[in-house]
N, C-alpha and C. Protein backbone atom coordinates (compact mmCIF):
# COMPACT_ATOMS: atom_id res chain seq x y z
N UNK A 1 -14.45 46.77 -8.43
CA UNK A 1 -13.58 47.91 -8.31
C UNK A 1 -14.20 48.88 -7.32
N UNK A 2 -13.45 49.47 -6.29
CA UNK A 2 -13.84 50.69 -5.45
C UNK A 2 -12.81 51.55 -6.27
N UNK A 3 -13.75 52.75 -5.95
CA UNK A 3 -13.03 53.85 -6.38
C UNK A 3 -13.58 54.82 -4.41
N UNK A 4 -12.68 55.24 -4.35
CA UNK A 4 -12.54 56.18 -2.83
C UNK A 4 -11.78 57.45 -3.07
N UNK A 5 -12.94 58.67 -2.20
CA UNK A 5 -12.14 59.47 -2.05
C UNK A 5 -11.02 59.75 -0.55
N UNK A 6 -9.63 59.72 -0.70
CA UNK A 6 -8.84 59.81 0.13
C UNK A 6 -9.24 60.65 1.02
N UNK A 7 -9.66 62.26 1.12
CA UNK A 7 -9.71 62.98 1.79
C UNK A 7 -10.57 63.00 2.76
N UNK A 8 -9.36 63.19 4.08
CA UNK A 8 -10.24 62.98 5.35
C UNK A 8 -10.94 61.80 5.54
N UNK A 9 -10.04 60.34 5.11
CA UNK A 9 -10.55 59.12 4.99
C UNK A 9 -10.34 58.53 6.32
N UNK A 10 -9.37 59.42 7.15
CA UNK A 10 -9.25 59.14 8.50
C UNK A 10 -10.20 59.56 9.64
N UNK A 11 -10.93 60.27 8.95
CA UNK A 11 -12.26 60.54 9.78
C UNK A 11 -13.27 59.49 9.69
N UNK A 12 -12.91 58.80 8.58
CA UNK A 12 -13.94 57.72 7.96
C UNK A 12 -14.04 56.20 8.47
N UNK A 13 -13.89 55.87 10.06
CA UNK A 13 -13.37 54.01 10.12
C UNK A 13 -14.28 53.00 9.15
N UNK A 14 -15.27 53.47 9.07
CA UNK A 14 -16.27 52.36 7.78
C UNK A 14 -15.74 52.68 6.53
N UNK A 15 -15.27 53.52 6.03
CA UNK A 15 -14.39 53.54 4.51
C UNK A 15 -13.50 52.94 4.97
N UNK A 16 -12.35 53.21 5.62
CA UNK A 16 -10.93 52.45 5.90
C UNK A 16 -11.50 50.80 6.05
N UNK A 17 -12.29 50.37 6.89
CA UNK A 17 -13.08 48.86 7.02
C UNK A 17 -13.33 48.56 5.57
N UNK A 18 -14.25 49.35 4.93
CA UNK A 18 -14.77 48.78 3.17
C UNK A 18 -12.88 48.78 2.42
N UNK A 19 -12.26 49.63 3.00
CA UNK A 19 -10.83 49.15 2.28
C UNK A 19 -10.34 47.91 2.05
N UNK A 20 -10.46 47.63 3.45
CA UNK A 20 -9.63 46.79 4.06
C UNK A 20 -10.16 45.23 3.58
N UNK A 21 -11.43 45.21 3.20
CA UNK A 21 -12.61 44.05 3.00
C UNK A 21 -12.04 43.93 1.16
N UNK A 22 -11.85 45.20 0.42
CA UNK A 22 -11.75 44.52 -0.79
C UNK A 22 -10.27 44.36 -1.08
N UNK A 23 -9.42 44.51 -0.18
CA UNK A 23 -7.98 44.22 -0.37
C UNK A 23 -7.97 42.67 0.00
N UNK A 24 -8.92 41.99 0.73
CA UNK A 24 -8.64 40.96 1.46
C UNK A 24 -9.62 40.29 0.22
N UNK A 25 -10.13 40.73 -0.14
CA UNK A 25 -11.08 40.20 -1.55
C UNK A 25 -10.57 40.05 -2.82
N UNK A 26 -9.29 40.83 -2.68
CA UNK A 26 -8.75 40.67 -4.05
C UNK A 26 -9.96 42.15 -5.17
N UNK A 27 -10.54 42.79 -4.57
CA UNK A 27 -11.00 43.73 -5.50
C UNK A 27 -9.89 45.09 -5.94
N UNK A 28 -10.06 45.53 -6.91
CA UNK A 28 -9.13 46.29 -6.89
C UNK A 28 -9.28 47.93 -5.95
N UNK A 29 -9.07 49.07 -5.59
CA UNK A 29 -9.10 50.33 -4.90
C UNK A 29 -8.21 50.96 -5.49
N UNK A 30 -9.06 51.84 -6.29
CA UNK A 30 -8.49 53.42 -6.68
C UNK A 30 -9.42 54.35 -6.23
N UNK A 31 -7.82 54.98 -5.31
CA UNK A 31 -7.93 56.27 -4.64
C UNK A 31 -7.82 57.21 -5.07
N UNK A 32 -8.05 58.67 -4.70
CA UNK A 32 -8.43 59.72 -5.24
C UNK A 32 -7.91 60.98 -3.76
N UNK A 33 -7.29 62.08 -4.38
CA UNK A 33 -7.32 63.02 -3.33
C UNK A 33 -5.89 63.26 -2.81
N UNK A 34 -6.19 63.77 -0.95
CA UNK A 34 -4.46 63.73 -0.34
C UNK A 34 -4.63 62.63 0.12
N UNK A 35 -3.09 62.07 -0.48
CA UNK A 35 -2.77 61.37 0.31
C UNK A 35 -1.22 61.79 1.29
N UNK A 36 -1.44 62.61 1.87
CA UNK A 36 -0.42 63.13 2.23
C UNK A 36 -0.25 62.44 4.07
N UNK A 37 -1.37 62.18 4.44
CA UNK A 37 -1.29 61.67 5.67
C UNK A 37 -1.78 60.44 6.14
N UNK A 38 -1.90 59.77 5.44
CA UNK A 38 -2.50 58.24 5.14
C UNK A 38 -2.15 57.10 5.77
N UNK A 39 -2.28 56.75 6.78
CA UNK A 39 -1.50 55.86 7.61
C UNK A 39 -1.04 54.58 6.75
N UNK A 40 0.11 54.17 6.88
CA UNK A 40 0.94 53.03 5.77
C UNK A 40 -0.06 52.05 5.76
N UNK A 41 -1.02 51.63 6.64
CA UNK A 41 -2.26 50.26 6.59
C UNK A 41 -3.57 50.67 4.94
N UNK A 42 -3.58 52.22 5.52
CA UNK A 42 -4.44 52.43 4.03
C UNK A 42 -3.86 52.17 3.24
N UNK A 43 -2.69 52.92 2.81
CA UNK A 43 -1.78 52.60 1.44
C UNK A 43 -2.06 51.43 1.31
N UNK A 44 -1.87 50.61 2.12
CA UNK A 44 -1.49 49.55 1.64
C UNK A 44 -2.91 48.83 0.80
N UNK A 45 -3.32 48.66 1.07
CA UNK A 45 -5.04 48.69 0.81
C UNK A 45 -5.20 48.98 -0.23
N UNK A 46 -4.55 50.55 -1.29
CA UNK A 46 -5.20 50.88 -2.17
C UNK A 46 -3.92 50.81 -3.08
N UNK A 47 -4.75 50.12 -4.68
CA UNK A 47 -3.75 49.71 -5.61
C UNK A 47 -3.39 50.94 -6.47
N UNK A 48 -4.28 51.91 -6.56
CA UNK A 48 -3.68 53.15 -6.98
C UNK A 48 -4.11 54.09 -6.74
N UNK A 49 -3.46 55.69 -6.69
CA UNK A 49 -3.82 56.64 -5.63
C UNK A 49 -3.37 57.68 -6.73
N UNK A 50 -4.30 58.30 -7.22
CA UNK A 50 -4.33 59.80 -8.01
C UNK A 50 -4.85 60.71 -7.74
N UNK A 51 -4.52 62.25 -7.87
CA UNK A 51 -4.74 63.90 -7.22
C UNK A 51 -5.80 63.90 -7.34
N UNK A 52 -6.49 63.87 -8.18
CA UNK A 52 -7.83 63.95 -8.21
C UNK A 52 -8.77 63.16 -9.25
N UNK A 53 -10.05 63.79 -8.90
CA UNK A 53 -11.31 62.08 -9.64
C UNK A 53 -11.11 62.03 -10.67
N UNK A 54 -10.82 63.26 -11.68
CA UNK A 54 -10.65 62.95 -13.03
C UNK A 54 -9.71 61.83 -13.55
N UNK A 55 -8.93 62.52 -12.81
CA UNK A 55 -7.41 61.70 -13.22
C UNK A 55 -7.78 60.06 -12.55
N UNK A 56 -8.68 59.40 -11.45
CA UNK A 56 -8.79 58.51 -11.32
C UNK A 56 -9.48 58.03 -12.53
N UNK A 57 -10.58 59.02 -13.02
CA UNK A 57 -11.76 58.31 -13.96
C UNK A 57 -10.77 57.52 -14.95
N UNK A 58 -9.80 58.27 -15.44
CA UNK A 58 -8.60 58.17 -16.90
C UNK A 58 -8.20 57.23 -16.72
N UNK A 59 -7.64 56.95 -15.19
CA UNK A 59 -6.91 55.44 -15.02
C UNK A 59 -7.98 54.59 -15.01
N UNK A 60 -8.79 54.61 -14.16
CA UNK A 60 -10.36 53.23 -14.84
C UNK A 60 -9.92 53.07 -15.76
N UNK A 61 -10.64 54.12 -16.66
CA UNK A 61 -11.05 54.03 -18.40
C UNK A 61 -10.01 53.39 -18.93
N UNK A 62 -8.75 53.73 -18.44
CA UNK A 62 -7.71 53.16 -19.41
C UNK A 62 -7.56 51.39 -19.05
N UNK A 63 -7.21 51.18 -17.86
CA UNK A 63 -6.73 49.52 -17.45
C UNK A 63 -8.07 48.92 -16.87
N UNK A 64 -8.97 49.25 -16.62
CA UNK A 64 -10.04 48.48 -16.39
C UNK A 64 -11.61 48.46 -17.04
N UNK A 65 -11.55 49.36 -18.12
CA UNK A 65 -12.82 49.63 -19.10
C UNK A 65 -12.50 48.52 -20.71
């Protein structure tokens, strides 16, 4: 499991690359943050995308703990 923070992930090409590696891996990616400007290739990449870390931690805890 990756967990990523979205914000300003477009500043990031080695996060967007580590995306892109566990989508093609079959790992899962939960995102975190804005995703308000996210080019459709990230989306696609990440299996779920919540406002913030807490709220990612909850989704872990819940479907993958």
């Amino acid at each position: 499991l990756v967990l990523v923070n979205l914000d300003r992930i477009n500043d990031s090409p080695g996060t967007i690359i580590e995306l892109y590696e566990a989508k093609r891996r079959g790992i899962p990616v939960i995102g975190f943050g804005d995703d308000g400007s996210l080019h459709p290739w990230i989306k696609e990449c990440v299996n779920r995308i919540e406002s913030n870390l807490d709220k990612a931690i909850e989704y872990i805890n819940e479907f993958y703990m």
